[in-house]
N, C-alpha and C. Protein backbone atom coordinates (compact mmCIF):
# COMPACT_ATOMS: atom_id res chain seq x y z
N UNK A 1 0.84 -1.18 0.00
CA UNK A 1 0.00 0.00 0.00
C UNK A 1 0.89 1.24 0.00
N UNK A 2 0.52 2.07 -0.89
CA UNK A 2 1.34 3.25 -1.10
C UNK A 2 0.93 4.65 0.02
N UNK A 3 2.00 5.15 0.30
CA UNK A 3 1.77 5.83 1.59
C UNK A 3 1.74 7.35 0.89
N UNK A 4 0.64 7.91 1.06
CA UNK A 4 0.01 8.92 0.40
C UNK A 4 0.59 10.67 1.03
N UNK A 5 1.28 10.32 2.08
CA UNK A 5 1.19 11.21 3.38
C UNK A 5 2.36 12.82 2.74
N UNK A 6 1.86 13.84 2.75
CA UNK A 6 2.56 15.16 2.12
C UNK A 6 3.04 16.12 3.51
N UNK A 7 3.73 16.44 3.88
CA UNK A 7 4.13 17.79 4.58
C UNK A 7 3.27 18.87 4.26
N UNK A 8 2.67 19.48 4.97
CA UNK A 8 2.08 20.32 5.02
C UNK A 8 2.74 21.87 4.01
N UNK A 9 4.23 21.76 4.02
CA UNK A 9 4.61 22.67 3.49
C UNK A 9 5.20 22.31 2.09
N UNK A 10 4.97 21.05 1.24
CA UNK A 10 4.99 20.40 0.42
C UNK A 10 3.40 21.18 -0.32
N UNK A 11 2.49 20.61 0.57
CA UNK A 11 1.13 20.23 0.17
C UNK A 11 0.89 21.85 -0.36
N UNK A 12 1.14 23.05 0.54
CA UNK A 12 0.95 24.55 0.16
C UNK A 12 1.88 24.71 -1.12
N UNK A 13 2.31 24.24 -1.47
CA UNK A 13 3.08 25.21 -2.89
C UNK A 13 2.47 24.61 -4.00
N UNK A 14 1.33 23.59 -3.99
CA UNK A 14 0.61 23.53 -5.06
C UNK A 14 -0.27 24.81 -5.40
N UNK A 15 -0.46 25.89 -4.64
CA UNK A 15 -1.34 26.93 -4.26
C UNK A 15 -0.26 28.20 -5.05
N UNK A 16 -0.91 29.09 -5.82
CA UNK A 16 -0.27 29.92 -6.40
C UNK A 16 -0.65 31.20 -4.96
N UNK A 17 0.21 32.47 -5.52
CA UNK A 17 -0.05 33.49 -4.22
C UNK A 17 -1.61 33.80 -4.18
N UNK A 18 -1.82 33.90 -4.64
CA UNK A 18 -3.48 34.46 -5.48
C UNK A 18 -4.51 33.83 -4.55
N UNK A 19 -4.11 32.19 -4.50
CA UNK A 19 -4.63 31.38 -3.88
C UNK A 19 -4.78 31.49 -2.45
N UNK A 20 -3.60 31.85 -2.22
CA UNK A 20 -3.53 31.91 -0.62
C UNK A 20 -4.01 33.22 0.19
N UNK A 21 -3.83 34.15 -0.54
CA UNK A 21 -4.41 35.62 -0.22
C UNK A 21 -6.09 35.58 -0.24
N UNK A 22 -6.69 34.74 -1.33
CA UNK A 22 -8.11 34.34 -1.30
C UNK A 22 -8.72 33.51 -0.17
N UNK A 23 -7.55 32.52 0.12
CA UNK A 23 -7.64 31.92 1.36
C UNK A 23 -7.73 32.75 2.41
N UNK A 24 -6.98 33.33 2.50
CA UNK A 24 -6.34 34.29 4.16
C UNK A 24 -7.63 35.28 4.29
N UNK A 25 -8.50 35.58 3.19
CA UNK A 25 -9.53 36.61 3.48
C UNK A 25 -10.88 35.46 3.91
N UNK A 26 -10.45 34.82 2.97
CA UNK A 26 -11.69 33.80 3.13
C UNK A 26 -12.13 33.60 5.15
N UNK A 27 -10.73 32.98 5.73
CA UNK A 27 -10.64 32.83 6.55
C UNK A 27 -10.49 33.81 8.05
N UNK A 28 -10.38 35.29 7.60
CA UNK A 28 -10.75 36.35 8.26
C UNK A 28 -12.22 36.32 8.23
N UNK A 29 -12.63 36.16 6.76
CA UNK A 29 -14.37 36.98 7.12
C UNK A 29 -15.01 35.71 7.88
N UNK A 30 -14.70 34.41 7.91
CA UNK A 30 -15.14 33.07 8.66
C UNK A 30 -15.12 33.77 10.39
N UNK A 31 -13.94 34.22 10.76
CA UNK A 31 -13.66 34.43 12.01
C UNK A 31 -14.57 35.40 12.20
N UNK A 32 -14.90 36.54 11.63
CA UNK A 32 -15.85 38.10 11.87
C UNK A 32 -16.97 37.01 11.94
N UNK A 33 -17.50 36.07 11.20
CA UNK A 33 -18.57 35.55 11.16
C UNK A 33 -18.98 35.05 12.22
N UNK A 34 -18.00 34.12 12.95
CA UNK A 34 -18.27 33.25 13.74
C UNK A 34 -18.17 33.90 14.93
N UNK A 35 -17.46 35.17 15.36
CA UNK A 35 -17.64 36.19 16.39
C UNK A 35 -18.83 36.30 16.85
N UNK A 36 -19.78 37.03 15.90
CA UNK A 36 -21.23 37.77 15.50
C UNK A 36 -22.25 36.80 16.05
N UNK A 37 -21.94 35.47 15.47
CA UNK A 37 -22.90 34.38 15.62
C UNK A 37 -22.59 33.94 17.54
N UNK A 38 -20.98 33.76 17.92
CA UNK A 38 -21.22 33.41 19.45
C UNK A 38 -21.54 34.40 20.09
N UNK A 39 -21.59 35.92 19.90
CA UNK A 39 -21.69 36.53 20.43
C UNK A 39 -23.41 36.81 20.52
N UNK A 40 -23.97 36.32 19.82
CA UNK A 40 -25.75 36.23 19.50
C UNK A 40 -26.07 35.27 20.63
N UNK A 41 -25.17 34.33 20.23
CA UNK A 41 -25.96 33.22 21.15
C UNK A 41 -25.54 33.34 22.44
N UNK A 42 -24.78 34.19 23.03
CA UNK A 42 -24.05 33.99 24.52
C UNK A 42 -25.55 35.39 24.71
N UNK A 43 -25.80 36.07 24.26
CA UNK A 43 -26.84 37.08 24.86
C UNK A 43 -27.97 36.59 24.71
N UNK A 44 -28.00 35.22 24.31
CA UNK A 44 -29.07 34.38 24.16
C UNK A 44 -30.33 34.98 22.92
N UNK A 45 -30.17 35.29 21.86
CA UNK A 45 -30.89 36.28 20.95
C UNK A 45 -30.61 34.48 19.87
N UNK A 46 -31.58 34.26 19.35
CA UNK A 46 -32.11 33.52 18.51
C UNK A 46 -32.22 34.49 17.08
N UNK A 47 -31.64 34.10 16.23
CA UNK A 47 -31.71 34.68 14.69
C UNK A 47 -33.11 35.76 14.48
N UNK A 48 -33.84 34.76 14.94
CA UNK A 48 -35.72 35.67 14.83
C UNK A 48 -35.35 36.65 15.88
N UNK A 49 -35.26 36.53 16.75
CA UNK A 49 -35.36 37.39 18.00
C UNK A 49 -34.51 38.43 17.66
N UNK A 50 -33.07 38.51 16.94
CA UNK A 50 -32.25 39.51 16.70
C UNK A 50 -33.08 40.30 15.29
N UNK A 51 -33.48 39.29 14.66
CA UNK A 51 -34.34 40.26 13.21
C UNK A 51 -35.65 40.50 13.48
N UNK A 52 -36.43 40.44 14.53
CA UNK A 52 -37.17 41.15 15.07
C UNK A 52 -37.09 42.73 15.59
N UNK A 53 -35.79 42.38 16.81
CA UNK A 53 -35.56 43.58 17.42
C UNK A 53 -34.67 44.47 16.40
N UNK A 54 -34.01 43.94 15.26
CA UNK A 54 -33.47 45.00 13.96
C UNK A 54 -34.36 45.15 13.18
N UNK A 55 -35.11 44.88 12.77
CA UNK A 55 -36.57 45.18 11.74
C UNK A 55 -36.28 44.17 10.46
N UNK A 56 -35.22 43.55 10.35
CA UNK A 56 -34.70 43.09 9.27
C UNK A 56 -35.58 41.65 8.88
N UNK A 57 -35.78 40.79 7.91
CA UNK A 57 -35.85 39.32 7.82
C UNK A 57 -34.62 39.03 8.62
N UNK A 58 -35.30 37.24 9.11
CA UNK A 58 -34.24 36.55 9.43
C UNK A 58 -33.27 35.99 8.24
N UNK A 59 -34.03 35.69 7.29
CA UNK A 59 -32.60 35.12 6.69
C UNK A 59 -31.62 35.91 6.52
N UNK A 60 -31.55 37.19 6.21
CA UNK A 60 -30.24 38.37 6.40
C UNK A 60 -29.39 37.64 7.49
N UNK A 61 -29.79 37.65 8.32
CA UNK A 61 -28.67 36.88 9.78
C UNK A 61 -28.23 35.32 8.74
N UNK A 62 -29.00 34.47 8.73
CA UNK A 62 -28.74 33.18 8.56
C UNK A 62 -27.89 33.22 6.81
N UNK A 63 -28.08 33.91 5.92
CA UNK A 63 -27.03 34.19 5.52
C UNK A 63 -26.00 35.01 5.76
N UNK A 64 -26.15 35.62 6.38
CA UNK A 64 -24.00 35.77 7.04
C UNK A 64 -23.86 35.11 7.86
N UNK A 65 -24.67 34.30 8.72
CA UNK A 65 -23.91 33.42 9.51
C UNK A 65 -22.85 32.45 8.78
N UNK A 66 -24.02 31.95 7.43
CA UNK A 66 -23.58 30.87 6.93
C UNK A 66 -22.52 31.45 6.09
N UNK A 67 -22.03 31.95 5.73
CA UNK A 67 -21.17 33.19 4.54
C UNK A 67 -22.28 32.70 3.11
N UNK A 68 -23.24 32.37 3.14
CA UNK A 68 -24.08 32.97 1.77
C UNK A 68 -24.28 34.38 1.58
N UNK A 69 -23.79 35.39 2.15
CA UNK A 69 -24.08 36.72 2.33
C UNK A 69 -22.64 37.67 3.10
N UNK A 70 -22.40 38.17 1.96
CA UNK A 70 -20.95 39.28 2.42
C UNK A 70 -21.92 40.38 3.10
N UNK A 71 -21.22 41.02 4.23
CA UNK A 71 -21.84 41.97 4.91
C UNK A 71 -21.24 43.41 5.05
N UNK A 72 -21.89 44.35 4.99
CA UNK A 72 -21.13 45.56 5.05
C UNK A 72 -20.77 46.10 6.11
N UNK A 73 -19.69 47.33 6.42
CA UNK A 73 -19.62 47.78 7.85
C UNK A 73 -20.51 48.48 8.71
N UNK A 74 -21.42 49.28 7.24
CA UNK A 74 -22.72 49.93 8.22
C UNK A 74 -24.00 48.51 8.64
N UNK A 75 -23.85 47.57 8.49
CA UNK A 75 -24.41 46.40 8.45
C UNK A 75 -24.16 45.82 10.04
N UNK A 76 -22.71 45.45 10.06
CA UNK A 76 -22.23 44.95 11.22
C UNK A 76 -22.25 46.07 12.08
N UNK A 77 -22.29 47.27 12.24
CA UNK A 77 -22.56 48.53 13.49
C UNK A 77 -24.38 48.08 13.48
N UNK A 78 -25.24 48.23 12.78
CA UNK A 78 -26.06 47.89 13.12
C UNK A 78 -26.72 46.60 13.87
N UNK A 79 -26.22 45.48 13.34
CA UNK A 79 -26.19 44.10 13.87
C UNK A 79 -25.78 44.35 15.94
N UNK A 80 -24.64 45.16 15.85
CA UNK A 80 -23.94 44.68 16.98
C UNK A 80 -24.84 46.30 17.90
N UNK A 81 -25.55 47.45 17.50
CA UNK A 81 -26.38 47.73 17.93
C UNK A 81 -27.64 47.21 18.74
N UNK A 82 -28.09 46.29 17.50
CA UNK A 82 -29.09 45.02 18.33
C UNK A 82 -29.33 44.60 19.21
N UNK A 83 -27.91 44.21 19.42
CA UNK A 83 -27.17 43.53 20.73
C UNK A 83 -26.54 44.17 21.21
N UNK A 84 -27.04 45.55 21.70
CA UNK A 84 -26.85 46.37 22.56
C UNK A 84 -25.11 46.23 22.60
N UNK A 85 -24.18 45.86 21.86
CA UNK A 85 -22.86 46.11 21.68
C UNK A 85 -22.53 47.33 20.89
N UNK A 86 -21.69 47.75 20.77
CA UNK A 86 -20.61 48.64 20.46
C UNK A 86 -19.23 47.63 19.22
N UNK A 87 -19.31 47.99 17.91
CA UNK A 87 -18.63 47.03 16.76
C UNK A 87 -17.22 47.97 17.28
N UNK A 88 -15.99 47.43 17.56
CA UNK A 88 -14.63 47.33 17.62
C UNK A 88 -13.98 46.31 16.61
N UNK A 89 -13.19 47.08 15.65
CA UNK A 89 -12.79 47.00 14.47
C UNK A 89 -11.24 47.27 15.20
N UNK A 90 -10.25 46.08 15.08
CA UNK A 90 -8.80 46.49 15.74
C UNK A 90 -7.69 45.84 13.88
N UNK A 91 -7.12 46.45 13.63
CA UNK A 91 -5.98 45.88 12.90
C UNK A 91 -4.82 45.92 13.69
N UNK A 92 -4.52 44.14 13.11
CA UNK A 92 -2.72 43.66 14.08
C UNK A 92 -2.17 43.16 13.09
């Protein structure tokens, strides 16, 4: 049986730069996503319950949760309004 097994830093240079920069955003807006969403559920706000108290449909929430839906910044100040938060935007 042939042993299939690649180094991780083997396996990345099949990936042109292009690739990986698409990656690296991909995987920022995942993290903003997944913020938004624990931070819903730790104030205990149910998708309906947050697009109730924003006036919005729910699926608006349930697509950016899911990333079927890119979101804007006046979007996310509003969202985190909702939830009586304050949006903090830090670059490192």
């Amino acid at each position: 049986m042939k042993n299939n097994n690649v180094s991780l830093k083997e396996w990345g240079k099949q990936f042109s730069l292009s690739q990986k920069k698409n990656a690296k955003k991909a995987n920022n807006y995942y993290v903003v996503v997944e913020e938004f969403k624990k931070i819903r559920k730790e104030l205990g706000f149910t998708q309906q319950e947050l697009a109730d108290k924003m006036g919005i449909d729910r699926t608006v929430i349930t697509k950016i949760e899911t990333g079927a839906r890119n979101t804007t910044l006046n979007s996310l100040i509003k969202f985190a309004e909702g939830m009586d938060k304050k949006l903090k935007i830090s670059f490192v």
